[in-house]
Protein backbone atom coordinates (compact mmCIF):
# COMPACT_ATOMS: atom_id res chain seq x y z
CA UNK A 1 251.83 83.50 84.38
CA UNK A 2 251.41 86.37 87.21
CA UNK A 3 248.30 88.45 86.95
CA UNK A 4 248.84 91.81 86.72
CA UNK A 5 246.84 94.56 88.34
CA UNK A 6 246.46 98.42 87.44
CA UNK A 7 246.55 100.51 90.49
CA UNK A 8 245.70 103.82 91.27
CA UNK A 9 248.02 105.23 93.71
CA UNK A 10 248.58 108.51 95.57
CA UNK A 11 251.89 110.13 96.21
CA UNK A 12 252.15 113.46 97.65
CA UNK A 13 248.84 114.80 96.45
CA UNK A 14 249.04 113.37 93.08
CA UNK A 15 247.68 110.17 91.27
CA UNK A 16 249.51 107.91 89.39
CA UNK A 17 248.26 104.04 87.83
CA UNK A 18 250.59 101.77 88.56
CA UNK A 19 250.28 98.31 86.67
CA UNK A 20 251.59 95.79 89.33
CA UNK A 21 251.81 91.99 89.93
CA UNK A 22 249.32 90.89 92.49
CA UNK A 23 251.51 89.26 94.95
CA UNK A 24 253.82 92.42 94.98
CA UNK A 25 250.38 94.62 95.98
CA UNK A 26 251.11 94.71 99.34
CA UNK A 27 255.02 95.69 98.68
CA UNK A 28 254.15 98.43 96.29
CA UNK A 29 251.70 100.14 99.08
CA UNK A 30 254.06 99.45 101.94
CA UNK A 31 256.65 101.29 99.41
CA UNK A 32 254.07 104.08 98.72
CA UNK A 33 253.66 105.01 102.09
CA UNK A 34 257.41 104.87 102.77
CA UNK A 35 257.82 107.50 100.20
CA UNK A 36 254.87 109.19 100.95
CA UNK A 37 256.55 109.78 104.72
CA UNK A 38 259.80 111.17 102.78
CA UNK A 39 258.67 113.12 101.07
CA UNK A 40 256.39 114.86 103.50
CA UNK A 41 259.74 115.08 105.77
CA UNK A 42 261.47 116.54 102.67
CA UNK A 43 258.26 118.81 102.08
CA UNK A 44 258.45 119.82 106.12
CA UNK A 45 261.83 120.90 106.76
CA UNK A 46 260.70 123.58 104.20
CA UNK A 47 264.09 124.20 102.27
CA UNK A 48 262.56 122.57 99.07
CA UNK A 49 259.74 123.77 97.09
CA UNK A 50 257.90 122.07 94.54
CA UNK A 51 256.67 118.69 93.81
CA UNK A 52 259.31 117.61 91.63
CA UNK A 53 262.47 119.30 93.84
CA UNK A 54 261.04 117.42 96.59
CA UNK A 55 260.81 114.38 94.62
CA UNK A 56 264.46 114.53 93.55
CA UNK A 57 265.81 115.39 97.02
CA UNK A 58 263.61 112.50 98.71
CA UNK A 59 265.05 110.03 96.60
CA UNK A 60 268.70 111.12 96.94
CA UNK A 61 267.96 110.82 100.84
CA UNK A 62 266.85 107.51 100.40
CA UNK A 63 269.66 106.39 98.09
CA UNK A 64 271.92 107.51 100.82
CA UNK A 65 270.43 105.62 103.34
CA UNK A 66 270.37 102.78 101.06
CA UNK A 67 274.38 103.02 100.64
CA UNK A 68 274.67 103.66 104.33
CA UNK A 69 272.93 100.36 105.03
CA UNK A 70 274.63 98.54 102.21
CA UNK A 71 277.80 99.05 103.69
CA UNK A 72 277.00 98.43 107.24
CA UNK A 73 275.80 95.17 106.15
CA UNK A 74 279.44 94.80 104.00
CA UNK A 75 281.42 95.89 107.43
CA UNK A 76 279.08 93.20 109.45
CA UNK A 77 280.02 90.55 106.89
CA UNK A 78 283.64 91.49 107.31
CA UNK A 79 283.20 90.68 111.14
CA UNK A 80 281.26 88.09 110.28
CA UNK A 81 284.02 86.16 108.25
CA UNK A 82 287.06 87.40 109.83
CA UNK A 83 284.83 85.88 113.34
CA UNK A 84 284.62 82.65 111.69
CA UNK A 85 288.07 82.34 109.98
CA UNK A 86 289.40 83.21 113.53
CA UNK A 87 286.72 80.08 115.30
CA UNK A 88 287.68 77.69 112.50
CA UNK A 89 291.47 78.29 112.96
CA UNK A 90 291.12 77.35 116.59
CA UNK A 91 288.61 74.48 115.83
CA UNK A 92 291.88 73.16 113.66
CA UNK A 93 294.13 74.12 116.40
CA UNK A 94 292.30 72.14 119.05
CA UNK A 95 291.89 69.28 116.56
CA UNK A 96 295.67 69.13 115.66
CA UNK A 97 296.36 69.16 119.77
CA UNK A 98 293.84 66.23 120.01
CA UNK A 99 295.44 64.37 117.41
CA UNK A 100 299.19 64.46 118.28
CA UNK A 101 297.63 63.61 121.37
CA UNK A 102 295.94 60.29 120.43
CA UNK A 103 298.98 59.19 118.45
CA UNK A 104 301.63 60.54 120.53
């Protein structure tokens, strides 16, 4: 069974406990401080006041970049398998040629 830990955390100038699994410690603050740099980008640019505005726009941001990367990484995979297809159809190719060869 993990061991959980309560944590007390800061983002943007407020405190929250957050109950996490040990091994994921270093994941939650490495997440925290991602955030943290959002949302002080969000808070920057000025157009959005208040904590919770910020909050809500920071988090769309990063759902878009999420999406964004989700389907680059669908498009690479497309390249990926149509590469493969293409170097496996050739690989057959050469094998066929090699065969009618040695029994030709």
């Amino acid at each position: 069974m993990n061991k959980t830990t309560p944590l007390k955390v800061t983002i943007l100038d407020k405190e929250y406990l957050i109950t996490c699994e040990e091994e994921e410690v270093d994941s939650l603050h490495n997440a925290i401080d991602y955030l943290n740099n959002k949302m002080l980008e969000t808070k920057k640019n000025g157009s959005v006041i208040g904590s919770e505005r910020i909050a809500v726009m920071t988090a769309l941001n990063i759902a878009n970049e999420m999406l964004e990367h989700t389907k680059e990484n669908q498009d690479y995979a497309f390249k990926i398998d149509s590469t493969l297809s293409r170097l496996q159809n050739k690989i057959n190719d050469a094998l066929d040629i090699k065969s009618q060869l040695d029994y030709g």
